[in-house]
PDB file of N, CA and C in Angstrom:
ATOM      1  N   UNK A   1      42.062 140.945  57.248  1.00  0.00           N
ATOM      2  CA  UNK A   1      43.319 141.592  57.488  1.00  0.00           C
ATOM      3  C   UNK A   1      43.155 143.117  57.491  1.00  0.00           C
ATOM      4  N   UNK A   2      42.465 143.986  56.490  1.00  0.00           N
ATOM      5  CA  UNK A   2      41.897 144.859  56.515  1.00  0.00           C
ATOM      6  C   UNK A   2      41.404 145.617  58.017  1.00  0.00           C
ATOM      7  N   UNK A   3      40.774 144.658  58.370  1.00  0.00           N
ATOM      8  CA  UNK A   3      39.647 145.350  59.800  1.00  0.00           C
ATOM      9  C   UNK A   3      41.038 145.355  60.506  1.00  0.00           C
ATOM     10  N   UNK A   4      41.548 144.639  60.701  1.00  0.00           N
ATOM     11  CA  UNK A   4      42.757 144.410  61.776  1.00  0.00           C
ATOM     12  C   UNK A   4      43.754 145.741  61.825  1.00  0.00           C
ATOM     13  N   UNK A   5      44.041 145.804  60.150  1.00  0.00           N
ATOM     14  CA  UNK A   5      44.681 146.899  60.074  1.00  0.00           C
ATOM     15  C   UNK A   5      44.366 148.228  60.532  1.00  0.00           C
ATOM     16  N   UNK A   6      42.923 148.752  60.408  1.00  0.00           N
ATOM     17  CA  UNK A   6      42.154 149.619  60.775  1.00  0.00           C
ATOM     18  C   UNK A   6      42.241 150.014  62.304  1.00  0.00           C
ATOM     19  N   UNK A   7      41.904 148.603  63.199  1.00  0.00           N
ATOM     20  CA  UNK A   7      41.759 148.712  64.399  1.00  0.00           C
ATOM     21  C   UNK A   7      43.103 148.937  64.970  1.00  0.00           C
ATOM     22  N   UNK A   8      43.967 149.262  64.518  1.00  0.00           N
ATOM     23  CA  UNK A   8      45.438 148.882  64.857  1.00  0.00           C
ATOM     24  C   UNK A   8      45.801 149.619  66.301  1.00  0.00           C
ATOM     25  N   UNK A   9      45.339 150.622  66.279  1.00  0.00           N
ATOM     26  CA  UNK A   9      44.955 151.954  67.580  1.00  0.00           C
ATOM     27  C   UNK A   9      44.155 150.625  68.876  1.00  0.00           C
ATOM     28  N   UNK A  10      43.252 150.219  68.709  1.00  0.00           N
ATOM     29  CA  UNK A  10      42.960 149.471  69.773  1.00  0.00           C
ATOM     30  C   UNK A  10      43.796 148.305  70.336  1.00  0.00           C
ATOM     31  N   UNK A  11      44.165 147.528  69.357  1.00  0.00           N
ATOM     32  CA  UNK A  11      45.152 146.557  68.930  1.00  0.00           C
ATOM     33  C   UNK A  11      46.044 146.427  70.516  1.00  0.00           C
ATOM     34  N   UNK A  12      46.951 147.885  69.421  1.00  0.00           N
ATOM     35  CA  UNK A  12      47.819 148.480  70.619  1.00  0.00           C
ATOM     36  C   UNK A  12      47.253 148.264  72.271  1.00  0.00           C
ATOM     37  N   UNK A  13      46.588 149.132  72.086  1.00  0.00           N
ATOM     38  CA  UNK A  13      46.439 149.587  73.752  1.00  0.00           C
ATOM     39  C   UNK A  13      45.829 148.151  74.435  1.00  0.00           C
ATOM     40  N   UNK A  14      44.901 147.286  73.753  1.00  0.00           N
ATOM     41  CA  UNK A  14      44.626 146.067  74.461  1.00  0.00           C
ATOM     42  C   UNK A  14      45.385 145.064  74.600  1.00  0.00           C
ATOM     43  N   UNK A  15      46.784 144.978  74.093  1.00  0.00           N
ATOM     44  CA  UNK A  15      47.361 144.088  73.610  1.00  0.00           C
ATOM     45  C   UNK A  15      48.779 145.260  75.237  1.00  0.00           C
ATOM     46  N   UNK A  16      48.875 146.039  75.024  1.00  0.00           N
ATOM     47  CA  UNK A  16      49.624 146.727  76.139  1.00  0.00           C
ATOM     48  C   UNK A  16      48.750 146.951  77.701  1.00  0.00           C
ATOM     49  N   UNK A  17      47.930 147.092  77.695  1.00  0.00           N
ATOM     50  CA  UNK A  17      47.288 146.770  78.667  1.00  0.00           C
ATOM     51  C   UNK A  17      47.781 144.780  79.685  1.00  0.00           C
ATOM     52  N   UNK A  18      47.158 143.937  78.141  1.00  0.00           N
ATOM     53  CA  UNK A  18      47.297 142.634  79.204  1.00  0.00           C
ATOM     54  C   UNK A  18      49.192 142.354  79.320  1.00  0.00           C
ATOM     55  N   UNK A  19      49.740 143.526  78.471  1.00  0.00           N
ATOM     56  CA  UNK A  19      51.007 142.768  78.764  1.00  0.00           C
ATOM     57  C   UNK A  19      51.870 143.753  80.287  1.00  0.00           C
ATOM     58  N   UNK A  20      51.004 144.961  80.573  1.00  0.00           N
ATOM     59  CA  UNK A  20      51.039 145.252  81.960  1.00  0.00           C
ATOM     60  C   UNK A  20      50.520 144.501  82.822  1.00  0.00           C
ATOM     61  N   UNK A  21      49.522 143.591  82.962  1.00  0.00           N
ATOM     62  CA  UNK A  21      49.005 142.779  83.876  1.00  0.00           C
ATOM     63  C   UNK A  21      50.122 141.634  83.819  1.00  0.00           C
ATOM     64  N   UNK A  22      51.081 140.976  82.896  1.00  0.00           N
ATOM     65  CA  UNK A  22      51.370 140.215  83.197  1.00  0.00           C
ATOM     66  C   UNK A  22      52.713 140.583  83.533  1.00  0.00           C
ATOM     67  N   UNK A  23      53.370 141.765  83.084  1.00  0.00           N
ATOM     68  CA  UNK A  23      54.411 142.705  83.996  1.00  0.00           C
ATOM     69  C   UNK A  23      54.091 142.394  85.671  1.00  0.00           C
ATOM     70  N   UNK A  24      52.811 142.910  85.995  1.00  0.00           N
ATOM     71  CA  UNK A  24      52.540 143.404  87.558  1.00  0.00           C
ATOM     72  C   UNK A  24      52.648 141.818  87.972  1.00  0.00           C
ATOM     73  N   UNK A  25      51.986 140.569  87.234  1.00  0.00           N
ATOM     74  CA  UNK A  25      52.601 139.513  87.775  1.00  0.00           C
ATOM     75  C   UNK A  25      53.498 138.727  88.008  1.00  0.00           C
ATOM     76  N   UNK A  26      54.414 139.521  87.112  1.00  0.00           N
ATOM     77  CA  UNK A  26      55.685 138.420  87.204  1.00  0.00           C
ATOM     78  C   UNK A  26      56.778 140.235  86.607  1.00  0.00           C
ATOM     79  N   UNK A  27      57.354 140.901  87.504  1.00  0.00           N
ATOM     80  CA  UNK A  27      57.785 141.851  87.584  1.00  0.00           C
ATOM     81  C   UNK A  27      59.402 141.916  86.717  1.00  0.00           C
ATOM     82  N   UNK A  28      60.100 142.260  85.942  1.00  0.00           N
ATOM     83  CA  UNK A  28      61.599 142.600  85.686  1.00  0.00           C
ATOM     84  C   UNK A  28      62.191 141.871  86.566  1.00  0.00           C
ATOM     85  N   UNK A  29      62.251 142.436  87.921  1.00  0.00           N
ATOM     86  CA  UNK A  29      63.543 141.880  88.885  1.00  0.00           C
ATOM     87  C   UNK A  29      63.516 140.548  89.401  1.00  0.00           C
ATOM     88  N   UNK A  30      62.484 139.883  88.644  1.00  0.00           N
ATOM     89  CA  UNK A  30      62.086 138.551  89.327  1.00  0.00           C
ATOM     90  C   UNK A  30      62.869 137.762  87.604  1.00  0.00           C
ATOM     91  N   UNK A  31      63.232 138.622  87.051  1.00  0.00           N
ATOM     92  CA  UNK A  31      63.633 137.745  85.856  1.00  0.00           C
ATOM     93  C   UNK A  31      64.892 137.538  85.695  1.00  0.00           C
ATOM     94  N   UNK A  32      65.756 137.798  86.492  1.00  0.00           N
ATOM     95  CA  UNK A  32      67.332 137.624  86.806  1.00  0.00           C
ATOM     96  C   UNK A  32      67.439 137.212  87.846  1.00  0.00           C
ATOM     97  N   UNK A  33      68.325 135.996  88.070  1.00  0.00           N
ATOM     98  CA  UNK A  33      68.466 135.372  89.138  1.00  0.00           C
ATOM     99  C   UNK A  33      69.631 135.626  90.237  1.00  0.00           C
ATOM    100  N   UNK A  34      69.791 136.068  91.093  1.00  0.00           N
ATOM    101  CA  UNK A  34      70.841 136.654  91.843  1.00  0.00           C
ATOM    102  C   UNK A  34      72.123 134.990  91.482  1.00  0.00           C
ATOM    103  N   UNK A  35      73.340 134.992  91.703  1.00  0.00           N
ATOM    104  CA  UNK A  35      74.039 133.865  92.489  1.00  0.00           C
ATOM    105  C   UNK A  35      73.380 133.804  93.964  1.00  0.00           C
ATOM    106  N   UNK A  36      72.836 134.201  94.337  1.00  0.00           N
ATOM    107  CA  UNK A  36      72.901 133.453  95.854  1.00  0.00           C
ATOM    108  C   UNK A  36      71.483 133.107  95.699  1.00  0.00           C
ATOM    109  N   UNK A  37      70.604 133.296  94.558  1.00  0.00           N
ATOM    110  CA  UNK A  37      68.881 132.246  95.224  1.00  0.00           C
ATOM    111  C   UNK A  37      69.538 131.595  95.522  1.00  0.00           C
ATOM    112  N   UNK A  38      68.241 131.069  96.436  1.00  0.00           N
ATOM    113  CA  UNK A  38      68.404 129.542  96.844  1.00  0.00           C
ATOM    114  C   UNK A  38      67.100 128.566  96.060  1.00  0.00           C
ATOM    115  N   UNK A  39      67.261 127.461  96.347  1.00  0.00           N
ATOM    116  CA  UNK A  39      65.852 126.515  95.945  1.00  0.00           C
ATOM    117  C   UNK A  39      64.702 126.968  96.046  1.00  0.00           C
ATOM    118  N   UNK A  40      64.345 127.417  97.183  1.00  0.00           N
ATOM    119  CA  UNK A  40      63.189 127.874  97.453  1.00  0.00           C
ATOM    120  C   UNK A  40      62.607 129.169  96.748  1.00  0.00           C
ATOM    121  N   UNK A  41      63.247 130.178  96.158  1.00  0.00           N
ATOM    122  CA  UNK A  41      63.506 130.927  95.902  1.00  0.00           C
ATOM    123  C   UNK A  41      63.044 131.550  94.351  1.00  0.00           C
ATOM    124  N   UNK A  42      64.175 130.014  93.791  1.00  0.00           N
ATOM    125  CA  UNK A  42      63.670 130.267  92.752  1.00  0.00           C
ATOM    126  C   UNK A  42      62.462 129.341  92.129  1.00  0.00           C
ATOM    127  N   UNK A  43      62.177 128.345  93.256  1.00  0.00           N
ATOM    128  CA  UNK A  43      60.834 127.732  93.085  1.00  0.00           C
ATOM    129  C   UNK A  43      59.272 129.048  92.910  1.00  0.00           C
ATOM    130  N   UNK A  44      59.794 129.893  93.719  1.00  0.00           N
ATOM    131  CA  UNK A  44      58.439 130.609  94.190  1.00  0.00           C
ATOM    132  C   UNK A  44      58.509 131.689  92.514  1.00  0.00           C
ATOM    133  N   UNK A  45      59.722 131.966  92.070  1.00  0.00           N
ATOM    134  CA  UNK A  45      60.056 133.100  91.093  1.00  0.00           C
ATOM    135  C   UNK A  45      59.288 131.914  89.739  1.00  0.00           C
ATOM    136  N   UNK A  46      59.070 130.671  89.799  1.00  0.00           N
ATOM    137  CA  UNK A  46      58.613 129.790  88.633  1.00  0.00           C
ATOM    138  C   UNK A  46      57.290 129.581  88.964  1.00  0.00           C
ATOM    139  N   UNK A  47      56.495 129.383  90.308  1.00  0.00           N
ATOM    140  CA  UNK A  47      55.520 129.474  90.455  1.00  0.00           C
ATOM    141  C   UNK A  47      54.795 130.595  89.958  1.00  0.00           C
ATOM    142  N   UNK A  48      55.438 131.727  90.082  1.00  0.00           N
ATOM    143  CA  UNK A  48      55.066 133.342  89.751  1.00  0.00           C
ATOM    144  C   UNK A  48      54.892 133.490  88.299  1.00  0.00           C
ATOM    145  N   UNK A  49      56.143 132.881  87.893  1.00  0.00           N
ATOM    146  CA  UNK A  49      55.847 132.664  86.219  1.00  0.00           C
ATOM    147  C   UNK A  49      54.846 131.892  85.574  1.00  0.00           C
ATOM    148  N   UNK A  50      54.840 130.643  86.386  1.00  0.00           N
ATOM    149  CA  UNK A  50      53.563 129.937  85.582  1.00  0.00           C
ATOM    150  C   UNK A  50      52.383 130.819  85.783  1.00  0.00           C
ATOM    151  N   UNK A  51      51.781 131.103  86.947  1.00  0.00           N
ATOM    152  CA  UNK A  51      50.513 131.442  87.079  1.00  0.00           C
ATOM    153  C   UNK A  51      50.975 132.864  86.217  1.00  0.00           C
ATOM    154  N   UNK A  52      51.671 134.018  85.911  1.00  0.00           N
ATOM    155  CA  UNK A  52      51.144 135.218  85.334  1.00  0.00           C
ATOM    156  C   UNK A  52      51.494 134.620  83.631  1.00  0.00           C
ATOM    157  N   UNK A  53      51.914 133.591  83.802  1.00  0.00           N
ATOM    158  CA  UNK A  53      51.279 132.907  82.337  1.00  0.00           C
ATOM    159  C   UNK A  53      49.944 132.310  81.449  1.00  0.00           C
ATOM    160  N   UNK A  54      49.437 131.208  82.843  1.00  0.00           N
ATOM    161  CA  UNK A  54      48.590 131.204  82.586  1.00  0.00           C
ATOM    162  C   UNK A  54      47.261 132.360  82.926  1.00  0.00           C
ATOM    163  N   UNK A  55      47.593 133.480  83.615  1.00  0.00           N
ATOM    164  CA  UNK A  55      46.169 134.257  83.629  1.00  0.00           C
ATOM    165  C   UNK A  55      46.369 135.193  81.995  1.00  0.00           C
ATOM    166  N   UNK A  56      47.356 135.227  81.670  1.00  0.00           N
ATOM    167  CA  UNK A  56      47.473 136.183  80.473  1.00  0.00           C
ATOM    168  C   UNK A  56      47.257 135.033  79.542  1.00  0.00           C
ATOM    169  N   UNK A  57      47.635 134.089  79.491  1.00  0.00           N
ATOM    170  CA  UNK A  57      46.863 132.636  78.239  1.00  0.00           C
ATOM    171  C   UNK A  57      45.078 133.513  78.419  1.00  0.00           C
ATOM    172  N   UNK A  58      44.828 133.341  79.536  1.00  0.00           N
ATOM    173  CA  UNK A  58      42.933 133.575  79.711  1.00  0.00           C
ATOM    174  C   UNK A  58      42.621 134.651  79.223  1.00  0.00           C
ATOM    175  N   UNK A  59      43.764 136.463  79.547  1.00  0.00           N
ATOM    176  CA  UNK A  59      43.260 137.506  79.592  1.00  0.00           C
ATOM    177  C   UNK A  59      43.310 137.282  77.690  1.00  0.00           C
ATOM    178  N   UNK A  60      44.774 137.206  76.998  1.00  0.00           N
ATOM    179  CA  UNK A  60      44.581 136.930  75.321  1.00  0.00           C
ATOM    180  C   UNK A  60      43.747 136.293  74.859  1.00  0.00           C
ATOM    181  N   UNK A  61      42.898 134.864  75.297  1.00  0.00           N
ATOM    182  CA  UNK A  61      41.782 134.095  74.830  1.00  0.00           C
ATOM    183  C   UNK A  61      40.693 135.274  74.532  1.00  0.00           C
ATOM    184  N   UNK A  62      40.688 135.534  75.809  1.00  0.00           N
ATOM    185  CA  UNK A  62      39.462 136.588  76.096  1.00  0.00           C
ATOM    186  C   UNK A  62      39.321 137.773  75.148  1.00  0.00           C
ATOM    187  N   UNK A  63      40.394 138.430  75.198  1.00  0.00           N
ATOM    188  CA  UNK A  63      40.596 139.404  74.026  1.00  0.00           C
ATOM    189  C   UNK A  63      40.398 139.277  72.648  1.00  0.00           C
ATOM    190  N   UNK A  64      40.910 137.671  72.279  1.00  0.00           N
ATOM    191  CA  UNK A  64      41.330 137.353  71.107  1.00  0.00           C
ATOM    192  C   UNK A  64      39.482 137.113  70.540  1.00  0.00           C
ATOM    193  N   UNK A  65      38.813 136.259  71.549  1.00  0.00           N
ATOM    194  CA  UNK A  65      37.364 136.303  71.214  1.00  0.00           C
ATOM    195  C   UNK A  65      36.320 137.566  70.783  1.00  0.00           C
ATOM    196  N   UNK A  66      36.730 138.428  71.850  1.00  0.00           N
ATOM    197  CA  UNK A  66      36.302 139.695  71.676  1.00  0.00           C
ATOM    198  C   UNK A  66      36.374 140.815  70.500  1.00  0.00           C
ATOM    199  N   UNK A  67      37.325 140.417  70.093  1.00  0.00           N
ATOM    200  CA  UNK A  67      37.993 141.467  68.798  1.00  0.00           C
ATOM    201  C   UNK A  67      37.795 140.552  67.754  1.00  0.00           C
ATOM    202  N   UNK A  68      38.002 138.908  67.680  1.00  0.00           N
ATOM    203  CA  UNK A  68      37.757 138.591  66.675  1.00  0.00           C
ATOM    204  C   UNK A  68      39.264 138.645  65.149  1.00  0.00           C
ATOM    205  N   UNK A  69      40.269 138.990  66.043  1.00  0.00           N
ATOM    206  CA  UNK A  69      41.389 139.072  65.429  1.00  0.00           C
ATOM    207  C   UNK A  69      42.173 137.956  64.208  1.00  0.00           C
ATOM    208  N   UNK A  70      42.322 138.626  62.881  1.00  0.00           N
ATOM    209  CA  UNK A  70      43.061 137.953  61.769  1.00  0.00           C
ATOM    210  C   UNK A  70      44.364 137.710  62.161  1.00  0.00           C
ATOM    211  N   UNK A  71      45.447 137.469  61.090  1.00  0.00           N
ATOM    212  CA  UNK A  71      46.585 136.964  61.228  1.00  0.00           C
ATOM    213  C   UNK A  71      47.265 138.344  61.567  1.00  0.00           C
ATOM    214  N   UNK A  72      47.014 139.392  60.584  1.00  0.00           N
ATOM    215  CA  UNK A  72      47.737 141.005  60.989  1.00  0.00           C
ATOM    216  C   UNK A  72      47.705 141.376  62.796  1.00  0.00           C
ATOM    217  N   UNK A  73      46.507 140.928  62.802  1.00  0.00           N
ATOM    218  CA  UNK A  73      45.845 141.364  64.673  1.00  0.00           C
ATOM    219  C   UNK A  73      46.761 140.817  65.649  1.00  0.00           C
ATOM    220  N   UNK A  74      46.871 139.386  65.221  1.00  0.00           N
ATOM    221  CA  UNK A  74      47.605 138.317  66.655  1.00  0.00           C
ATOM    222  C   UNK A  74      49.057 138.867  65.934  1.00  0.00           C
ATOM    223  N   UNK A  75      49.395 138.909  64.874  1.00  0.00           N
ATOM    224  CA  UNK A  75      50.583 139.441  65.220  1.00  0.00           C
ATOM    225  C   UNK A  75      51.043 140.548  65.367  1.00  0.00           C
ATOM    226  N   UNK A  76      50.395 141.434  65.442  1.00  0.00           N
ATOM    227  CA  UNK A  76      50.349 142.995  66.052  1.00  0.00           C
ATOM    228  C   UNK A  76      50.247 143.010  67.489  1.00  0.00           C
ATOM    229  N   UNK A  77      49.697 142.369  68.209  1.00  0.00           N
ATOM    230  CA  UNK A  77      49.007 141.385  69.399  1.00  0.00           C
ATOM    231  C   UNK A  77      50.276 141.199  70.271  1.00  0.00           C
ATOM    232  N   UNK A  78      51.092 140.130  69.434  1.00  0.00           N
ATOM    233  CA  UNK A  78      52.563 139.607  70.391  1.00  0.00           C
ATOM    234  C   UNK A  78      53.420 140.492  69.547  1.00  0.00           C
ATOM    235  N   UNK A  79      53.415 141.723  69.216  1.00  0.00           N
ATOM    236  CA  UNK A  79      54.618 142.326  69.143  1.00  0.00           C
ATOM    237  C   UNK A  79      54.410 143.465  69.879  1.00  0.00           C
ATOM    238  N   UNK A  80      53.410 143.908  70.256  1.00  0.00           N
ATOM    239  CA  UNK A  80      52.847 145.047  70.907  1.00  0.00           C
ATOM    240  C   UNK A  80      53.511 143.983  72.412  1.00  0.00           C
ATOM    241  N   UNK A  81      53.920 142.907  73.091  1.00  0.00           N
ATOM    242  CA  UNK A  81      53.385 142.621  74.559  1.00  0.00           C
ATOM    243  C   UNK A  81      54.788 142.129  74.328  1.00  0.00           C
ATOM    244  N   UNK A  82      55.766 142.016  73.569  1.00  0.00           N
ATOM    245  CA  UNK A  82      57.180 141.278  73.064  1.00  0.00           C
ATOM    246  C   UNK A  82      57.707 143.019  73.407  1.00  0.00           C
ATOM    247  N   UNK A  83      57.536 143.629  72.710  1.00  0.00           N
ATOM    248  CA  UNK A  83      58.331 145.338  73.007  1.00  0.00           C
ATOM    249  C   UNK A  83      58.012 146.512  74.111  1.00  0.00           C
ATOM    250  N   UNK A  84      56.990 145.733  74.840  1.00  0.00           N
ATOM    251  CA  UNK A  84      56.445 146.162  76.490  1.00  0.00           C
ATOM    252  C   UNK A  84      57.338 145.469  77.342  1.00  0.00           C
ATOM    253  N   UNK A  85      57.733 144.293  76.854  1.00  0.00           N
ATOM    254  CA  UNK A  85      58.229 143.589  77.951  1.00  0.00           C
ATOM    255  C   UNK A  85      59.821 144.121  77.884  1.00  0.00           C
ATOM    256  N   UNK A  86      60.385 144.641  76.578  1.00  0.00           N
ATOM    257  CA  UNK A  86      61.946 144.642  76.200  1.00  0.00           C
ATOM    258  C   UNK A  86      61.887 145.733  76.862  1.00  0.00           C
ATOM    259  N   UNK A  87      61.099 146.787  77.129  1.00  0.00           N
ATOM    260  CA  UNK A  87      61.205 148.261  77.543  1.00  0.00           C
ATOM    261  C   UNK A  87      61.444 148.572  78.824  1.00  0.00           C
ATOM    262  N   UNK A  88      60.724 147.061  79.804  1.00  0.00           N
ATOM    263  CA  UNK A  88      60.830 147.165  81.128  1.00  0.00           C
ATOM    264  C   UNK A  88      61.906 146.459  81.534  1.00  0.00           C
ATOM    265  N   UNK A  89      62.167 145.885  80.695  1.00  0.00           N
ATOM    266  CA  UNK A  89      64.036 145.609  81.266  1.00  0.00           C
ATOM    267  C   UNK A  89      64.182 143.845  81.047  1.00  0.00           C
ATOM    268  N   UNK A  90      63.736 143.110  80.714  1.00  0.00           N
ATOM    269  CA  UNK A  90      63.335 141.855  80.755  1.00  0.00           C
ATOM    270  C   UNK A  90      64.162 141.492  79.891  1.00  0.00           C
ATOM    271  N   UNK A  91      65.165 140.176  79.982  1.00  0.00           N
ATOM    272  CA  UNK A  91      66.066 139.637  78.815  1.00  0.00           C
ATOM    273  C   UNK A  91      65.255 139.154  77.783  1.00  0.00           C
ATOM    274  N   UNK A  92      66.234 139.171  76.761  1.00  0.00           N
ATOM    275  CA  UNK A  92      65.463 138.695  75.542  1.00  0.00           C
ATOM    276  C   UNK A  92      65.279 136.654  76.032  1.00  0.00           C
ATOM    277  N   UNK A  93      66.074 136.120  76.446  1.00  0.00           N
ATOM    278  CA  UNK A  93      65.760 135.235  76.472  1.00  0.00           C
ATOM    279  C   UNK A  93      64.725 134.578  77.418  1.00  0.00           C
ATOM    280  N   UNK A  94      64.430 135.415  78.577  1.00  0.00           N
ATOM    281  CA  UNK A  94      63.060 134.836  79.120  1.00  0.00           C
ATOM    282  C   UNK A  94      61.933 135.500  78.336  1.00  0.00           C
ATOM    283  N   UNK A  95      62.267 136.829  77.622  1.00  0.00           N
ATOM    284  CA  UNK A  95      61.201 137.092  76.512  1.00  0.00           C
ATOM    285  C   UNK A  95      60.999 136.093  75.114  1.00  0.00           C
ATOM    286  N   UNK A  96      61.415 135.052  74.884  1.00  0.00           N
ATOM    287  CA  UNK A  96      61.513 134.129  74.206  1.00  0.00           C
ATOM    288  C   UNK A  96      60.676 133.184  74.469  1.00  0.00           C
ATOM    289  N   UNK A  97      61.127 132.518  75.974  1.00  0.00           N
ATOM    290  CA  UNK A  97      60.647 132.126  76.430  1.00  0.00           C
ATOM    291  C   UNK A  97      58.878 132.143  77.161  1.00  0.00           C
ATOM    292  N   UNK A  98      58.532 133.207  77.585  1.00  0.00           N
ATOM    293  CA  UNK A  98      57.415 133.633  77.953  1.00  0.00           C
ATOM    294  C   UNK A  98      56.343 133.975  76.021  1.00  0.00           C
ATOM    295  N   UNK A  99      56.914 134.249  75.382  1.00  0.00           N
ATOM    296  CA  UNK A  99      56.298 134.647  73.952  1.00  0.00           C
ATOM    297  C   UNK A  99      55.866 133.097  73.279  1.00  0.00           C
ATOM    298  N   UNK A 100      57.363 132.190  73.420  1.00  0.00           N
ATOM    299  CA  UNK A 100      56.752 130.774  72.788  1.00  0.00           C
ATOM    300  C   UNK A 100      55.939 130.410  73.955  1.00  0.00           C
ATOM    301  N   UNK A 101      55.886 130.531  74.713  1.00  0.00           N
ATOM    302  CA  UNK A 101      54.153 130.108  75.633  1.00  0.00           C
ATOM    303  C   UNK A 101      53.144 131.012  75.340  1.00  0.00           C
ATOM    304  N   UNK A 102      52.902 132.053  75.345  1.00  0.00           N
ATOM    305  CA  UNK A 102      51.905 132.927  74.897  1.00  0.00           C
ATOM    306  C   UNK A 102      51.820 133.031  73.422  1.00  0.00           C
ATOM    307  N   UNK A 103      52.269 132.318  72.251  1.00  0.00           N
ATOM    308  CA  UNK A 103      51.649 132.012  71.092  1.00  0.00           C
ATOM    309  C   UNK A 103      51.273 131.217  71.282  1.00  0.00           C
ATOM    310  N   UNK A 104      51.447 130.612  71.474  1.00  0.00           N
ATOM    311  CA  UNK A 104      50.330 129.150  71.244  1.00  0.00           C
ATOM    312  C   UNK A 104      49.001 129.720  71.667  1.00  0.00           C
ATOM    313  N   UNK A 105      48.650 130.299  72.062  1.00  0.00           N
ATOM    314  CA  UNK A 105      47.094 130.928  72.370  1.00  0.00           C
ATOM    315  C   UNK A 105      46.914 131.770  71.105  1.00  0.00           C
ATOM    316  N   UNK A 106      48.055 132.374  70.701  1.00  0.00           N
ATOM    317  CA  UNK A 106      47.713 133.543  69.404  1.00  0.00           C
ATOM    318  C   UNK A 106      47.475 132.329  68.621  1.00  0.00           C
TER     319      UNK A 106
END
């Protein structure tokens, strides 16, 4: 818990980094649904979601191996990529949503 605490400066920035990659994949305005989608529409806006889910499941594995992160780390981890996402405009409830899928990897 210690080391974790220490590293907290890297923490940050790697932990804000993959939660810009999964911003650039699945963007704010794709997280509110107009009234007029249609089916198709919002099929492609869930396709978008799964996959910038699962590449950020891979990019956190990856990280999480690398650093070697305690309990302080992973949860420094999803609060650092939980308050990236609130900043860019994203409801709390697809941030709920997208976070209980991305713990389960933490």
């Amino acid at each position: 818990m210690l080391k974790d605490f220490l590293r907290k400066k890297e923490i940050i920035e790697r932990s804000t980094s993959i939660a810009t990659e999964i911003m650039n994949r699945y963007p704010a305005k794709l997280d509110t649904a107009a009234p007029t989608t249609n089916k198709t529409e919002l099929k492609k806006k869930e396709r978008k979601l799964i996959r910038a889910l699962q590449m950020g499941k891979m990019d956190i594995n990856r990280t999480m191996g690398e650093m070697g992160l305690g309990i302080y780390g992973k949860a420094k981890f999803y609060q650092t990529i939980k308050e990236a996402m609130l900043d860019q405009g994203y409801t709390e409830a697809s941030i709920r949503i997208i976070m209980d899928e991305l713990v389960i990897t933490l």
